[in-house]
Protein backbone atom coordinates (compact mmCIF):
# COMPACT_ATOMS: atom_id res chain seq x y z
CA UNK A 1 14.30 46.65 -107.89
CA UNK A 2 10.89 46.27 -107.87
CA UNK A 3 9.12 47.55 -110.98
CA UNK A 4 5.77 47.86 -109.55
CA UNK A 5 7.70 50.20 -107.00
CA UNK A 6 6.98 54.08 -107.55
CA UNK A 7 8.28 55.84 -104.32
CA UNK A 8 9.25 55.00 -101.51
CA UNK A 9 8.33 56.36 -97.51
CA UNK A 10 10.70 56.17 -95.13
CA UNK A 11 8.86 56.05 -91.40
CA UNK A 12 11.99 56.56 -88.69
CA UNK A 13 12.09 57.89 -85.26
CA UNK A 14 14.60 59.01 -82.91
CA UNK A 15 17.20 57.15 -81.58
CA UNK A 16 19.50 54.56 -82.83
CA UNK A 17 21.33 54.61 -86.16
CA UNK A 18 18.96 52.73 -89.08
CA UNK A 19 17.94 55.86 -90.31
CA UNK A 20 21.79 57.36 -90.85
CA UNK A 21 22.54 53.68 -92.33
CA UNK A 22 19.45 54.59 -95.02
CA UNK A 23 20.04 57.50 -95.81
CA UNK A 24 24.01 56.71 -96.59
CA UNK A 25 22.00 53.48 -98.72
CA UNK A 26 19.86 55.84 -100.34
CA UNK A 27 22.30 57.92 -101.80
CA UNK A 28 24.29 55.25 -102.93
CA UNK A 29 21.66 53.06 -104.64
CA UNK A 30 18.04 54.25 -104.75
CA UNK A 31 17.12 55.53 -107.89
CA UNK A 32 13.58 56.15 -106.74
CA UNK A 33 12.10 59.14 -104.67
CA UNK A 34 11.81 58.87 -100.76
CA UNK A 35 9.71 60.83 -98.57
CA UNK A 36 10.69 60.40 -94.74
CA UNK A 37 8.83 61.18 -91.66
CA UNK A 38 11.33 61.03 -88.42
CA UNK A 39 8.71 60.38 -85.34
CA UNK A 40 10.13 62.13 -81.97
CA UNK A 41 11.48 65.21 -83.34
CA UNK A 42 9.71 67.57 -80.11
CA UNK A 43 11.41 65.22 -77.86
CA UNK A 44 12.78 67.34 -74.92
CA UNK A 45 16.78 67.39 -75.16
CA UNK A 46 17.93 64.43 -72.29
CA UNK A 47 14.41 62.92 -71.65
CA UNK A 48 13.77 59.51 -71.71
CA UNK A 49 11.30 59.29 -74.84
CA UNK A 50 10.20 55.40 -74.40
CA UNK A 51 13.13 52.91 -75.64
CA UNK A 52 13.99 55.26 -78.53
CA UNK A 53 14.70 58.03 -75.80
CA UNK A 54 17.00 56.12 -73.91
CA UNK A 55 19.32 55.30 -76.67
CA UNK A 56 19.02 59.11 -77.71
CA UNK A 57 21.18 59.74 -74.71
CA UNK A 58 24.38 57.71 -75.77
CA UNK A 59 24.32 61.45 -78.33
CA UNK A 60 23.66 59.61 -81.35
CA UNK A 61 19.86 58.86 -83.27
CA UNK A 62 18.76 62.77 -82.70
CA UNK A 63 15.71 63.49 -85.39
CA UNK A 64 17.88 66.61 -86.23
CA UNK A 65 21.11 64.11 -87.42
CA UNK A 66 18.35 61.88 -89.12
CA UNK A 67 16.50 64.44 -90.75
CA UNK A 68 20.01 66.41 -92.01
CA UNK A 69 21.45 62.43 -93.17
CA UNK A 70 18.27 62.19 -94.94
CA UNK A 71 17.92 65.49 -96.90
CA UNK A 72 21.61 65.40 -97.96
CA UNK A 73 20.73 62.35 -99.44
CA UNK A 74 18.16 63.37 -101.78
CA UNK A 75 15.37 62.62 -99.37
CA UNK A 76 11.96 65.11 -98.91
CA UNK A 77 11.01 64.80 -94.67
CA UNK A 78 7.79 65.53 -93.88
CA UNK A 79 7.54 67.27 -90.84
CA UNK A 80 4.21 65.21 -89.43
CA UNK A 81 2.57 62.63 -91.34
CA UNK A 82 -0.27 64.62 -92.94
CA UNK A 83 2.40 66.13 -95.14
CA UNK A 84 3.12 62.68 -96.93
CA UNK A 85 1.20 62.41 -98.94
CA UNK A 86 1.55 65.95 -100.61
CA UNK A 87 4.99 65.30 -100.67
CA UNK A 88 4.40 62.00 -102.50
CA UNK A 89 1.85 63.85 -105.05
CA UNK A 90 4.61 66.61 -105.94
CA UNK A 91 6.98 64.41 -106.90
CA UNK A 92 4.83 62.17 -108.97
């Protein structure tokens, strides 16, 4: 709700589920563009990536299911951070 508020950036990695629960909240209620950036997406299949990698392994949090939550909400992913902001220029 924040008028001063253009876009938004979404920074997520793999792992976990807080980027499926924003993506289901952006396509519910954000009327504002998001660009997302899903760290961990070369992550060997089954490797322990850090703390992110070991909840990877329960099968949920991959940066595929993130990035495919995201898009079909609306959302642009960026597939390393360099690409932000383009992304965020193009859709100003």
């Amino acid at each position: 709700d924040d008028a001063d508020t253009e876009q938004v950036v979404l920074m997520g990695e793999i792992g976990g589920r807080a980027e499926l629960d924003a993506a289901e909240f952006i396509k519910a209620k954000m009327t504002k563009p998001v660009v997302a950036f899903i760290a961990g997406s070369s992550a060997p299949a089954g490797t322990r990536m850090g703390h992110a990698g070991a909840i990877i392994e329960g099968g949920e949090g991959t940066a595929q299911e993130k990035i495919a939550a995201l898009r079909s909400a609306g959302v642009r992913i960026a597939e390393n951070p360099e690409q932000i902001p383009d992304l965020l220029l193009e859709e100003a």
